[in-house]
C-alpha atoms as a PDB file:
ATOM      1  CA  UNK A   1      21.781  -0.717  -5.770  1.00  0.00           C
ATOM      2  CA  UNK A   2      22.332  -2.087  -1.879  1.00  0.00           C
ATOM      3  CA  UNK A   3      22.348  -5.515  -0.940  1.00  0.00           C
ATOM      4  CA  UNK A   4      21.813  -7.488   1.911  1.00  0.00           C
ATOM      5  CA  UNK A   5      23.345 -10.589   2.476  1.00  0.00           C
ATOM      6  CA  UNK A   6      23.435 -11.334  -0.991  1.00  0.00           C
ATOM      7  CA  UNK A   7      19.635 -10.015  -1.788  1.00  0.00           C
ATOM      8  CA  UNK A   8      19.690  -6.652  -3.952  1.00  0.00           C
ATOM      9  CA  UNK A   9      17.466  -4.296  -2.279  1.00  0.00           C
ATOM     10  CA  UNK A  10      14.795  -2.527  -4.504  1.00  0.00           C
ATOM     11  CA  UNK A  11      12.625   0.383  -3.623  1.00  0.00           C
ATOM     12  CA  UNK A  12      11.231   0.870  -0.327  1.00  0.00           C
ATOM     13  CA  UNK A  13       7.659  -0.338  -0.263  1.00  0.00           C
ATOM     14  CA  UNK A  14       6.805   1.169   3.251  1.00  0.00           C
ATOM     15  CA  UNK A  15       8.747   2.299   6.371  1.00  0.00           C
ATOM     16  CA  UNK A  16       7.610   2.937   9.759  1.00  0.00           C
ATOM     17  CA  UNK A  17       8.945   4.206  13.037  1.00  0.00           C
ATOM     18  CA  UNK A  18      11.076   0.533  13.355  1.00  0.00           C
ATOM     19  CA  UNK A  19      10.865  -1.023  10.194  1.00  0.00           C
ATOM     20  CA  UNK A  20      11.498  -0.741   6.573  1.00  0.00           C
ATOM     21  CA  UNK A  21      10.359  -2.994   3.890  1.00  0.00           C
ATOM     22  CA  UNK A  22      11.907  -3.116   0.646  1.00  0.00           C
ATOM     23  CA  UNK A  23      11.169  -4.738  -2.759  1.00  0.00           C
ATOM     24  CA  UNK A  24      13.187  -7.795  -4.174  1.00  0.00           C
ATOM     25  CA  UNK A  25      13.294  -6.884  -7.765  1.00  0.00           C
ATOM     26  CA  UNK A  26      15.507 -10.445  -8.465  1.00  0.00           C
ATOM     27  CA  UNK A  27      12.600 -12.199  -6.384  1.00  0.00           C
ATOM     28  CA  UNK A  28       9.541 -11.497  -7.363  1.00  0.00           C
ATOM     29  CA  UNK A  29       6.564 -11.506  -5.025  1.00  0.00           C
ATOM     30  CA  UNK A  30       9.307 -11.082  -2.075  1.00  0.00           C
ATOM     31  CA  UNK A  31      10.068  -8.510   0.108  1.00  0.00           C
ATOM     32  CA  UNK A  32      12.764  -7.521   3.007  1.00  0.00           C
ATOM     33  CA  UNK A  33      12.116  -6.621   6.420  1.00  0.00           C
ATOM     34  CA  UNK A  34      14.656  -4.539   7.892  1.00  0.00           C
ATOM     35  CA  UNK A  35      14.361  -3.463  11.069  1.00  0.00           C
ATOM     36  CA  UNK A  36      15.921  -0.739  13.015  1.00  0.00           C
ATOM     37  CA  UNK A  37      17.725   0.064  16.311  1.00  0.00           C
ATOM     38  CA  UNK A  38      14.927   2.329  17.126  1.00  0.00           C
ATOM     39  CA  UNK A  39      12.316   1.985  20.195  1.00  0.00           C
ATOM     40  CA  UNK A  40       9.368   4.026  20.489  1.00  0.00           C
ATOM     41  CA  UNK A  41       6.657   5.102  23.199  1.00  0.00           C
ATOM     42  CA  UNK A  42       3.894   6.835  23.079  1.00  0.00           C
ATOM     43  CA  UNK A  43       2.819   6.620  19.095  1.00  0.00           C
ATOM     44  CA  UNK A  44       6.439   8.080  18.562  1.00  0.00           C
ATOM     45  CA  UNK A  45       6.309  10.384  20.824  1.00  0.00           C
ATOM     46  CA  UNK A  46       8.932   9.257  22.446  1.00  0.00           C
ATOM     47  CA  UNK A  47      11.457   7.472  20.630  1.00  0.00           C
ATOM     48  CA  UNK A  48      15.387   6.735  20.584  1.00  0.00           C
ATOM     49  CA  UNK A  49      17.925   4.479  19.389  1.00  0.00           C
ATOM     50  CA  UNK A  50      18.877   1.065  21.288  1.00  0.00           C
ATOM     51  CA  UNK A  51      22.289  -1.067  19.833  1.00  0.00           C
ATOM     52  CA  UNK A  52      21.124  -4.545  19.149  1.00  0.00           C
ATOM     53  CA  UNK A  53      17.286  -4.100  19.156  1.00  0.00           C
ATOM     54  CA  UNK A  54      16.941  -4.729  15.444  1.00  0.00           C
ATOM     55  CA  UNK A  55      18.803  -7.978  15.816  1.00  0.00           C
ATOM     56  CA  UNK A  56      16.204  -9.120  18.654  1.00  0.00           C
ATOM     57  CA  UNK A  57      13.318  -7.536  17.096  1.00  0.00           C
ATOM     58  CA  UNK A  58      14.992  -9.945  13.738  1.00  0.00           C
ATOM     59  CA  UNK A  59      15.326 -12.895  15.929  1.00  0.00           C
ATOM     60  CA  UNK A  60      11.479 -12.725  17.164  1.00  0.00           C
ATOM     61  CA  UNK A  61      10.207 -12.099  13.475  1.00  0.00           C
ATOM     62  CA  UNK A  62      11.984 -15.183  12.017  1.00  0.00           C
ATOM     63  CA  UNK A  63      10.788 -17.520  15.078  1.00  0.00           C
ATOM     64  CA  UNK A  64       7.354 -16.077  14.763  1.00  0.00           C
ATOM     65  CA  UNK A  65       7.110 -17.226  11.167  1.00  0.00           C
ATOM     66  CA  UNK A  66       8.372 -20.485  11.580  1.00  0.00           C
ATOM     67  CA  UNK A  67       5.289 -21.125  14.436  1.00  0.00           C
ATOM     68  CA  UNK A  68       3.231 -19.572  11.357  1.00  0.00           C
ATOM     69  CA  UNK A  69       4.867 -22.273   8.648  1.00  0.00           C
ATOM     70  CA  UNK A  70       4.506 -25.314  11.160  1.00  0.00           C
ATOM     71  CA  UNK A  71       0.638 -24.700  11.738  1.00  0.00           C
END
């Protein structure tokens, strides 16, 4: 079983163009968003990979849900 930082990664739940989400199985009711060096345009039509984008696109998330948790 992979981990992450410490979290054991279950099965994937869903996975897009950029993302994958996987199940907690030691955390129920949890889930992990990974997200990917990949960039897309055009509904996939277009699409390649870009070093670093998965950190930013990690960065905005977490900052996103901490607006969400304050209001």
């Amino acid at each position: 079983m992979a981990t992450v930082e410490g979290y054991k990664l279950g099965d994937i739940i869903i996975e897009g163009k950029t993302k994958q989400v996987y199940d907690l199985p030691e955390h129920p009711g949890l889930c992990m968003l990974r997200s990917k060096d990949r960039i897309t345009a055009g509904d996939g039509v277009r699409a390649h990979d870009l070093e670093g984008k998965a950190e930013i696109s990690n960065t905005t998330n977490g900052l996103v849900f901490q607006l969400l948790n304050e209001a």
